[in-house]
Each structure stands twice: as C-alpha cells, then as structure tokens.
Protein backbone atom coordinates (compact mmCIF):
# COMPACT_ATOMS: atom_id res chain seq x y z
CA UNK A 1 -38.51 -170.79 108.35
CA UNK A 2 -35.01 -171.89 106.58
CA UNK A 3 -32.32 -172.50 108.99
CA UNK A 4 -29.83 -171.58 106.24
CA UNK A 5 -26.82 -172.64 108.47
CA UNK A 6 -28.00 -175.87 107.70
CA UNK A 7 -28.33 -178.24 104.28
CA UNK A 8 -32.35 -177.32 103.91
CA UNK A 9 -34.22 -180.59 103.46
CA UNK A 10 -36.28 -180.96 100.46
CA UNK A 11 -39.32 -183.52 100.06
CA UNK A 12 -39.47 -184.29 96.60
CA UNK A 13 -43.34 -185.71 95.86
CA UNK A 14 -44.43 -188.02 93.21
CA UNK A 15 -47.70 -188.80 92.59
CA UNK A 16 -48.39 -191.84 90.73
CA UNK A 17 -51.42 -193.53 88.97
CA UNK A 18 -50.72 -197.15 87.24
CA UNK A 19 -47.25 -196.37 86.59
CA UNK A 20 -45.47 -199.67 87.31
CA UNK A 21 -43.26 -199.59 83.67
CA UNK A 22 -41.58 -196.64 84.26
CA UNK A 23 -41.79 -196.47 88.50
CA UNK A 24 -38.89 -197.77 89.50
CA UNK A 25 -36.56 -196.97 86.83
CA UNK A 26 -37.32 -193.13 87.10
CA UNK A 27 -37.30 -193.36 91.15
CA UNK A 28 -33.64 -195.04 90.51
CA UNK A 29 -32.92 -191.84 88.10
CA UNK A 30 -33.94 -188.93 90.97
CA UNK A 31 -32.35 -190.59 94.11
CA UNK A 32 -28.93 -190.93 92.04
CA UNK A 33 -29.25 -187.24 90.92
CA UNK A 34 -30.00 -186.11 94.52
CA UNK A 35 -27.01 -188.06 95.64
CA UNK A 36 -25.07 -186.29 93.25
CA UNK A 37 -25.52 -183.09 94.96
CA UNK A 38 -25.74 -184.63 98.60
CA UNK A 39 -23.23 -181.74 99.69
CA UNK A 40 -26.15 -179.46 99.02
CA UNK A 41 -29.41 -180.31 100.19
CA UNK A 42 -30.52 -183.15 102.06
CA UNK A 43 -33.42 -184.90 100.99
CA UNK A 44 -36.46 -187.69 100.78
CA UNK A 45 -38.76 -188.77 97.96
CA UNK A 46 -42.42 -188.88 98.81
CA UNK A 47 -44.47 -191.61 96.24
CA UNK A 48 -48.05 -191.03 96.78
CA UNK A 49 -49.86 -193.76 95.04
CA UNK A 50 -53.27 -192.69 94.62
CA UNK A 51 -55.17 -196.26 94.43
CA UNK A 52 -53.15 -197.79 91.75
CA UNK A 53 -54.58 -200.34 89.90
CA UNK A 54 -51.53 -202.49 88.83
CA UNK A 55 -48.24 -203.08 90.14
CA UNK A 56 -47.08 -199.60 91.56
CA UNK A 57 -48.08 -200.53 95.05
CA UNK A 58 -45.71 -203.43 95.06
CA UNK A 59 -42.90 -201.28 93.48
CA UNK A 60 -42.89 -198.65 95.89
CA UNK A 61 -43.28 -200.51 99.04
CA UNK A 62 -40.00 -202.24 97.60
CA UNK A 63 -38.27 -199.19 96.98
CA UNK A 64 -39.13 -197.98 100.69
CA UNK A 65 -37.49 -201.23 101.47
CA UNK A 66 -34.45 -200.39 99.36
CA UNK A 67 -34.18 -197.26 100.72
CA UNK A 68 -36.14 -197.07 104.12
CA UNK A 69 -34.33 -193.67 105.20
CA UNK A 70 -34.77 -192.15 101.99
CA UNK A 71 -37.53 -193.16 99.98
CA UNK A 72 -41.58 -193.56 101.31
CA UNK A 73 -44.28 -194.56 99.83
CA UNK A 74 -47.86 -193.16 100.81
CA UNK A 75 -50.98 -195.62 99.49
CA UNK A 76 -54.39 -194.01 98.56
CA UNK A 77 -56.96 -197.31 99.08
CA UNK A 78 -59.02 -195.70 95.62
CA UNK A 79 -57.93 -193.81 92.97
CA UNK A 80 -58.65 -189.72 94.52
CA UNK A 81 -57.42 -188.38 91.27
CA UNK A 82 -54.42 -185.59 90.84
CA UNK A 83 -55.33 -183.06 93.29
CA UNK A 84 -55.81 -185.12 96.84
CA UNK A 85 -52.79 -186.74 95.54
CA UNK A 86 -50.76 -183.72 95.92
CA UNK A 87 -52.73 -182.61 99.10
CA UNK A 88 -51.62 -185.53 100.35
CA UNK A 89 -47.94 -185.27 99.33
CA UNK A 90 -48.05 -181.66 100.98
CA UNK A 91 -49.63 -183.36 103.95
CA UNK A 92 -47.13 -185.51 104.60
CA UNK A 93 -43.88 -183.61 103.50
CA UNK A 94 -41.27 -183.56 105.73
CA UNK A 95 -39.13 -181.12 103.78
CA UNK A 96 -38.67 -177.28 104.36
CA UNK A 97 -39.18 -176.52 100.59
CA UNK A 98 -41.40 -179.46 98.45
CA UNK A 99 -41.18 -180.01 94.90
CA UNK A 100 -43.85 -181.99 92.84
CA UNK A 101 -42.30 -183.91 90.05
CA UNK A 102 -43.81 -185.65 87.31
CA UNK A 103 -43.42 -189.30 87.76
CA UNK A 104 -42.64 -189.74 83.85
CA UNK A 105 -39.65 -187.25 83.97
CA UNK A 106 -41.22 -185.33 81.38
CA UNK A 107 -39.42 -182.42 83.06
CA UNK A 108 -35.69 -184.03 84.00
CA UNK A 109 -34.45 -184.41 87.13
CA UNK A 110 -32.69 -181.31 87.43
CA UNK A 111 -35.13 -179.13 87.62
CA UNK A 112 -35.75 -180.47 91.33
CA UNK A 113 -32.40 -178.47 92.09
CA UNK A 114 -32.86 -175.31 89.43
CA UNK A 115 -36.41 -174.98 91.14
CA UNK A 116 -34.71 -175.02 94.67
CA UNK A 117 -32.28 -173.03 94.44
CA UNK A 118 -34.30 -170.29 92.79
CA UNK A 119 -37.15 -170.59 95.61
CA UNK A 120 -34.40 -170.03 98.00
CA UNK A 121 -32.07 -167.15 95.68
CA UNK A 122 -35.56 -165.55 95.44
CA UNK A 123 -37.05 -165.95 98.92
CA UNK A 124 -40.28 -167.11 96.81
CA UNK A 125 -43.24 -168.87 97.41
CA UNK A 126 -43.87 -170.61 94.38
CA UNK A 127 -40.80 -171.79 92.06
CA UNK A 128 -42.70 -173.15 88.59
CA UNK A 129 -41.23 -174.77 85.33
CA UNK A 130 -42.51 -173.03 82.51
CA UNK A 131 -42.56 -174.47 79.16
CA UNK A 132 -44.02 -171.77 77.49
CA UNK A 133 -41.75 -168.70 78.66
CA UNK A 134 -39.27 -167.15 76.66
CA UNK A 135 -36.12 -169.82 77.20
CA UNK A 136 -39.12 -172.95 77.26
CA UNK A 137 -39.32 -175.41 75.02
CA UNK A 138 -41.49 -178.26 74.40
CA UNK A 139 -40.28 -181.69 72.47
CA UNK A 140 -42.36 -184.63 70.98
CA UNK A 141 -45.44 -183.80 73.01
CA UNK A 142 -48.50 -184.95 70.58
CA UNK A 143 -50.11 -182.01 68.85
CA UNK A 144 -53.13 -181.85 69.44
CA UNK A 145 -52.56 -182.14 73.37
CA UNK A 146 -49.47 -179.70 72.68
CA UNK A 147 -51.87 -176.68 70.94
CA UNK A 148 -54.62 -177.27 73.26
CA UNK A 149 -52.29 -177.03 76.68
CA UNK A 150 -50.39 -173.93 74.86
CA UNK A 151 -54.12 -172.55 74.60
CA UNK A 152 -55.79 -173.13 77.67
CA UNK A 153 -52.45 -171.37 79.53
CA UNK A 154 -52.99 -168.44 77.25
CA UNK A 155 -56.52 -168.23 78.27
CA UNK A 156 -55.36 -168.20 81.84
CA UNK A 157 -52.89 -165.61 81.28
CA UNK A 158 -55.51 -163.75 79.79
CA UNK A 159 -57.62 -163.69 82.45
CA UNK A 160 -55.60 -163.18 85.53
CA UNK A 161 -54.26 -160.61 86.47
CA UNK A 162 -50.68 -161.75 86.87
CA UNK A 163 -49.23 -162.43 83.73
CA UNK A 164 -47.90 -166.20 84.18
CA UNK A 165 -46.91 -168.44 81.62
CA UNK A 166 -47.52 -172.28 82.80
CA UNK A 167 -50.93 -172.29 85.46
CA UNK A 168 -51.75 -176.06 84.79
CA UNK A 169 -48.24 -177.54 85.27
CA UNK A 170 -47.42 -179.61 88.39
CA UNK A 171 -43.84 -179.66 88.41
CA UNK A 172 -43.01 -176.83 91.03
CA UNK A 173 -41.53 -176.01 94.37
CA UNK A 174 -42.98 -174.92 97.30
CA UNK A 175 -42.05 -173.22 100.43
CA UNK A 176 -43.83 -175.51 102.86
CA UNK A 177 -44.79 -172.81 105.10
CA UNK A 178 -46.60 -171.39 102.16
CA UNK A 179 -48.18 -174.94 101.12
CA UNK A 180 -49.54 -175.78 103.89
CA UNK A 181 -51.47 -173.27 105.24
CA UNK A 182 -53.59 -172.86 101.67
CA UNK A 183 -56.82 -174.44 101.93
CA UNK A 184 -57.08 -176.44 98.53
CA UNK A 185 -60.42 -177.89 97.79
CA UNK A 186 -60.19 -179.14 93.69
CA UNK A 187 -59.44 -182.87 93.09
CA UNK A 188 -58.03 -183.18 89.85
CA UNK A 189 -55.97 -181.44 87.46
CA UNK A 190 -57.76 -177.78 88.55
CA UNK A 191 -55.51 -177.94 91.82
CA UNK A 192 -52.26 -176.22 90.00
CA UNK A 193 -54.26 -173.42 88.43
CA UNK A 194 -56.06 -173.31 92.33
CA UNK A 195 -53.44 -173.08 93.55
CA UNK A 196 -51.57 -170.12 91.39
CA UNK A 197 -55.02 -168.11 91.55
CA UNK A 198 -54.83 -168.46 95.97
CA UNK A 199 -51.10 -167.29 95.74
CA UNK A 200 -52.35 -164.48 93.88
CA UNK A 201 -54.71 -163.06 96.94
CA UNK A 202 -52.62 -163.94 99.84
CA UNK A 203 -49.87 -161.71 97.34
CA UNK A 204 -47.57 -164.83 97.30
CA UNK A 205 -43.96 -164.48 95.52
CA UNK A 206 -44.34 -166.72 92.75
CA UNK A 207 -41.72 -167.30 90.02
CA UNK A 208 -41.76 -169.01 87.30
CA UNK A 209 -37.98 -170.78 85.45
CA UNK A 210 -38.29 -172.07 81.45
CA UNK A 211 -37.91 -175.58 81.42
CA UNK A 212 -38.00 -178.24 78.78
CA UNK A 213 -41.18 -180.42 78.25
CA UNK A 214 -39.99 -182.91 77.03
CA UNK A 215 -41.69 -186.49 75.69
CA UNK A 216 -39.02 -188.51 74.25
CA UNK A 217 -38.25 -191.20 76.54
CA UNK A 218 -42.48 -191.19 77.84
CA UNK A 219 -43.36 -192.01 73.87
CA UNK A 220 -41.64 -195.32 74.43
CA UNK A 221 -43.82 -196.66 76.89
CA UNK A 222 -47.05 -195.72 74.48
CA UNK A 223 -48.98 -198.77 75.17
CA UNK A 224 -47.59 -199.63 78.38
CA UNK A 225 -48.50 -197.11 80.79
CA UNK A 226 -51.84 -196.56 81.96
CA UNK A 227 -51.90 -193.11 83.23
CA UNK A 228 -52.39 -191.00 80.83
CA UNK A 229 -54.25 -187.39 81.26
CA UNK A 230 -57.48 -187.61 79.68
CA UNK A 231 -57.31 -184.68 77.41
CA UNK A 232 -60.58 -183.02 76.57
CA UNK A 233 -61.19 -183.17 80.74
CA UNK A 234 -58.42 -181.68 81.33
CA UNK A 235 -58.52 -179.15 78.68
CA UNK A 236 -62.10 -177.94 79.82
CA UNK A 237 -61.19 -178.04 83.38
CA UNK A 238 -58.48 -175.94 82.10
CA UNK A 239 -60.88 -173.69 80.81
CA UNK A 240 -63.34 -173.37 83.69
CA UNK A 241 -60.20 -172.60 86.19
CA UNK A 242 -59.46 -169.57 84.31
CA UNK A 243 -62.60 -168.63 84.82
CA UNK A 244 -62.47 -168.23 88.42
CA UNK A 245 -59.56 -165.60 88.02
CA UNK A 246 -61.98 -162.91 87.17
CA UNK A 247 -65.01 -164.06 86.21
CA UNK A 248 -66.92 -160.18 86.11
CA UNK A 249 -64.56 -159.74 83.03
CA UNK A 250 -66.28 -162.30 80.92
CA UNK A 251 -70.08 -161.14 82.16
CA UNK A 252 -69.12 -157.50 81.96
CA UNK A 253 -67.04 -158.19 78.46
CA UNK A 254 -70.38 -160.51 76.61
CA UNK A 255 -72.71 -158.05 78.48
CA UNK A 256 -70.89 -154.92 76.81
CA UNK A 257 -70.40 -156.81 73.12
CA UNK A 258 -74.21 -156.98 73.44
CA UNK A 259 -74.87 -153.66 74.53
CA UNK A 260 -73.17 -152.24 71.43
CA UNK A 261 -74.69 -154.29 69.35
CA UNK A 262 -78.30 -153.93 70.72
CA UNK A 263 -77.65 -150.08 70.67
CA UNK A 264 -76.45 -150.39 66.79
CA UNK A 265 -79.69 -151.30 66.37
CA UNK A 266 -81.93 -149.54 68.33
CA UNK A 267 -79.89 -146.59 66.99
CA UNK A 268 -80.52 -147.26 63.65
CA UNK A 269 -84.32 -147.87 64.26
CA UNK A 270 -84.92 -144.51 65.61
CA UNK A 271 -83.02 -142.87 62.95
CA UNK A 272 -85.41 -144.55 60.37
CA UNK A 273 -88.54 -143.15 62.53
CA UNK A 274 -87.60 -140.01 62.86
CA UNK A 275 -86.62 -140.11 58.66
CA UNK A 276 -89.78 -141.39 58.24
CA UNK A 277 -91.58 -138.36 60.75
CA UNK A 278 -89.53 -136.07 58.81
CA UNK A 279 -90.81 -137.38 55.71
CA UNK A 280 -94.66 -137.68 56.37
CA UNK A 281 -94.70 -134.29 57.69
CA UNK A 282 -93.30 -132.95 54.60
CA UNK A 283 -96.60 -134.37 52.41
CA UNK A 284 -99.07 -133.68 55.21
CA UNK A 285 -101.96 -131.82 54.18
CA UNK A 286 -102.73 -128.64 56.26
CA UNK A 287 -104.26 -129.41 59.43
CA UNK A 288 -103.03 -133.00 59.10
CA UNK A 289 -101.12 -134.24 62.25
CA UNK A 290 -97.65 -137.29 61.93
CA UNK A 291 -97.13 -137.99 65.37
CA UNK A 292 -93.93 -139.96 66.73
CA UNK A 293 -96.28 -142.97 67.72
CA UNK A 294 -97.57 -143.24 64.36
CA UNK A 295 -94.03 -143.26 62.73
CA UNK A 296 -92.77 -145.85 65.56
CA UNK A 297 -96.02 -148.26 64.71
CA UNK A 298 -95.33 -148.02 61.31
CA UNK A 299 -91.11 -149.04 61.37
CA UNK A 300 -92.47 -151.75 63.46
CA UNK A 301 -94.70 -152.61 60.98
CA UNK A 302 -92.36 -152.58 58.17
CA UNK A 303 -89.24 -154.29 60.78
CA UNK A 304 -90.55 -155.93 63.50
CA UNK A 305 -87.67 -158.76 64.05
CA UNK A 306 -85.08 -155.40 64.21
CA UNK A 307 -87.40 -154.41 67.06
CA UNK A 308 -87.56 -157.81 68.35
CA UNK A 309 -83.80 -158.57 68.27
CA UNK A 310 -82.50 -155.06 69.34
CA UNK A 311 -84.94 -154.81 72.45
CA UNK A 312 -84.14 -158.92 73.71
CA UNK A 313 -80.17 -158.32 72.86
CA UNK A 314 -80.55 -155.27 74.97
CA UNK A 315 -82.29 -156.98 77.88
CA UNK A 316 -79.80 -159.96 77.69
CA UNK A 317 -76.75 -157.40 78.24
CA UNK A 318 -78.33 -156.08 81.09
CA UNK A 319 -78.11 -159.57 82.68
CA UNK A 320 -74.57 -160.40 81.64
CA UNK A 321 -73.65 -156.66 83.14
CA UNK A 322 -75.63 -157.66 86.16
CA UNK A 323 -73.53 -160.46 86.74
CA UNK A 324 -70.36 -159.43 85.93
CA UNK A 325 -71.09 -156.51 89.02
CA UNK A 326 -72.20 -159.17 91.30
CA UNK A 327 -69.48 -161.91 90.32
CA UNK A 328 -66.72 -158.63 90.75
CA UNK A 329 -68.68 -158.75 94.78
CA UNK A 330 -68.78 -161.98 95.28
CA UNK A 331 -65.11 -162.19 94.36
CA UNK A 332 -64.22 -159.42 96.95
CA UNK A 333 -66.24 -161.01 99.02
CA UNK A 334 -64.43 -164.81 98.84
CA UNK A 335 -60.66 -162.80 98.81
CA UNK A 336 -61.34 -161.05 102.33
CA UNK A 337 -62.45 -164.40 103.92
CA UNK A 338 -59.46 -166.98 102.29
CA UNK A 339 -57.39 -163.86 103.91
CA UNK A 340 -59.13 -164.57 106.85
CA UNK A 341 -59.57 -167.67 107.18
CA UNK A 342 -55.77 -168.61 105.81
CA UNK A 343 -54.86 -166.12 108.64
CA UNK A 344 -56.68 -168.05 111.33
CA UNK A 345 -55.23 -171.52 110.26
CA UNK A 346 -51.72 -170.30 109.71
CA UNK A 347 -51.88 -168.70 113.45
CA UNK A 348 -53.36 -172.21 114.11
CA UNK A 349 -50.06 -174.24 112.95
CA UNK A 350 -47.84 -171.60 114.82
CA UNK A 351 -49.19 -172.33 117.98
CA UNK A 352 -49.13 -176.02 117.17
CA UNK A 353 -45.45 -176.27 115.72
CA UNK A 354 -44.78 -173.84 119.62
C-alpha cells in the first residue's frame, strides 16, 4: 500500500529492442522531466533490453553508469519479444506505482506524471493513455497501421464487456500491488490486451486518460531504427486477443446467423410441399391418395441443393451454438480458478513481504 505521507516512488519501465539512435537521447528527455517535478514523486527508470542486437546494451549500461542511483538497465541474453519484456520490468520494479513507457516517446513524457497522479486521485488499478477516447488524438502515425490499430481496438471494445477505448497500448500505470500478483502468460504484443481482459475478472479499477499519439519526431529516424512493430502480427494478434473476451458471443452469434438462414430455407421448402399437397389433392381422381411423402420426394426432386444447403447450414449452426455454450463454461470455468489461483499467490507475497 501507498504510504501517502511520503513522495510515492515510481519505476518508470522501458523496454527496448535495437533502439540505440534514439536510446539515450529519449532516456536524457524522461530523467530531466522527472527532475523537474522531484518535489513530487521520487523515482527510477527501469531499461529492459530484451536481447538487443546493436548498440543498446552498451548505451544503457553507460547510462546506469551516468546515473547509478537513478537509472538501471536489465539485459535479456535473446530477444523474448514485448511481453517477457514487461514481465520482466514488473519483476524487477522497485516502485509503488509502475508506468510502461514507450521508448520512442511516441506518447511524451508527461504522461508518466498525468498517468500517476490519476492512478493515485482515482485509487485505480490500471491508469491507460488512450488515443482513441474523446480528448485523443493521433498525429503522423502511417495509415494503414493508423486504421488497422483504430480497428482492431474497436473490435476489442466490441467484444468485452467493459467498454475501453485503447486494449493494445503499452503506455500505462500500474499499482504494483495489482501488477504483480497477475499471472501473465502471452509473450508479445497480446500481453496489454491480457492484461486489460485479467483486470476485468479480478473487477480491477481501470481508467483510461486521452493522450496524444504522436509520430513526429519517431518519422525522423525512418531508416535508422530497427524496432519496428511488425504490423500484420500484431494486427492479427490483435484480433485473436479480443477473442478471448467472450468467445461464446462469436459461436453463439455465427451459430444463430446460420440458424436463421437454414430456417429461411427449410421454411420456405415446406411451404412449397404443402402448396404442392394442396395442389395435387385438388386434381386427384376419386379414390386417388397425395400423401405428404410423395409431395416431399417430389420438391426434392425438383430442389435438391435447397434441401442439401438448408439441412447442412442447419447442422453447422448446431455446432457453432454448441460451442458458443461450452466456450460461455469453459470461460466460467477459467474466471473462478485465475480468482483462485491470483488469491493464493497474492496471500503468497503477503506472507513473504511479513
């Protein structure tokens, strides 16, 4: 818990992949905006370089240097990609409250304090910068990666069921106490979105500020840095993490689409046989028998791909409405033991920390 009669210490984490042109400059930028507001919250910045391939090993270690009692730097022997990065960041935190910054300053620097102070005004959880809320606003981001991150945090929204506005971003703050008892498991870009959705069960108090994305200064280094997101794979593993918010909405959803349209069918094929029963019995000749059998054989004589695509869509939404039920279980099921389990391991670092 804050000790609020004292300066609350924040661990400000930047993971960093192949970022030696921009490193040490942007480092420089943060520690001289947290010394602006010394008077209000002490503070250390946390580089995790995850396996670098280039210079940024060198850089940081000579920043630690610089500034042993305010700057470390955390190495990664391989590159573990986004999410162990900021597992490890969390890992190694120091801080009462943690905030994950973007190492290209996409976000400025302020937003370390803005997110902060709201965590701690609030009493939150989760503090994110949201682009895409009303007050956001996004500048010289490419657009094609611009439209497809604007979509893929729609589809999110869409499918949980709290209605946030920025899932995939990584520039937040955290209460550590919060942080550190989730049990992440994604490695990549998926761990924000993981994240948001394991907030969500536990009933975490998650708030999100508009913030500017903003590009400018990063479009100067096109060519230089090495780090970019690849964005189809992040896209798609944008996609599948929505899934996992409620999955049994998109089975039960295709499965009922189906349904309808099987029954349109099937509808419409036994009002032609009983037209045509109605029909033949009209020009019968006495003693002459039109059973329903007779007028079935013959639509499917005259229509059998009606039959054929009616009776398979039919069986097909059975199976999506199948697994939407036993996703909506399985679900339930998975909620009640992260409680659990979460429950164990925070009573765990309790009576470690004692």
């Amino acid at each position: 818990m804050m000790n609020m009669n004292q300066k609350p210490f924040l661990s400000v984490v930047a993971p960093c992949y192949n970022e030696e042109a921009i490193l040490e400059i942007n480092i420089e930028t943060v520690k001289k905006y947290l010394e602006s507001d010394k008077n209000k919250y002490d503070w250390e910045i946390v580089i995790i370089n995850d396996g670098s391939k280039d210079k940024t090993a060198e850089i940081a270690d000579a920043l630690v240097d610089k500034y042993p009692n305010r700057v470390r730097a955390i190495h990664h022997p391989t590159n573990l990609n986004l999410g162990n990065a900021i597992k490890t960041g969390f890992k190694n935190s120091r801080g009462e409250v943690i905030v994950v910054i973007d190492i290209d300053l996409s976000y400025a620097e302020n937003y370390i304090v803005e997110m902060t102070d709201k965590l701690i005004e609030t009493s939150a959880d989760v503090v994110m910068a949201s682009p895409y809320m009303k007050g956001g606003k996004v500048t010289a981001v490419p657009f094609f990666r611009r439209i497809m991150s604007s979509w893929v945090n729609r589809f999110m929204r869409m499918a949980a069921q709290d209605k946030y506005h920025t899932f995939t971003g990584m520039v937040r703050a955290y209460r550590k106490e919060f942080v550190q008892t989730l049990n992440l498991k994604t490695k990549d870009y998926e761990i924000n979105p993981e994240i948001i959705y394991k907030g969500m069960i536990l009933r975490a108090k998650m708030v999100e500020i508009p913030a500017h994305l903003d590009w400018t200064e990063q479009n100067k280094f096109a060519g230089k840095r090495t780090s970019s997101l690849r964005v189809l794979r992040s896209f798609f593993s944008g996609l599948m993490s929505g899934f996992i918010f409620r999955p049994y909405i998109f089975f039960i959803g295709i499965g009922a689409i189906l349904m309808l349209l099987s029954l349109y069918e099937l509808l419409w094929l036994f009002y032609d046989v009983l037209s045509d029963l109605a029909q033949s019995s009209s020009v019968l000749l006495p003693g002459e028998e039109r059973s329903f059998s007779h007028s079935l054989a013959a639509e499917f004589k005259q229509n059998p791909q009606s039959f054929l695509v009616g009776g398979i869509t039919f069986i097909i939404s059975i199976q999506f409405l199948s697994l939407g039920f036993l996703s909506l279980q399985s679900k339930r099921y998975f909620e009640e033991l992260f409680h659990l389990g979460t429950s164990i391991k925070k009573q765990t670092v309790n009576q470690n920390i004692s």
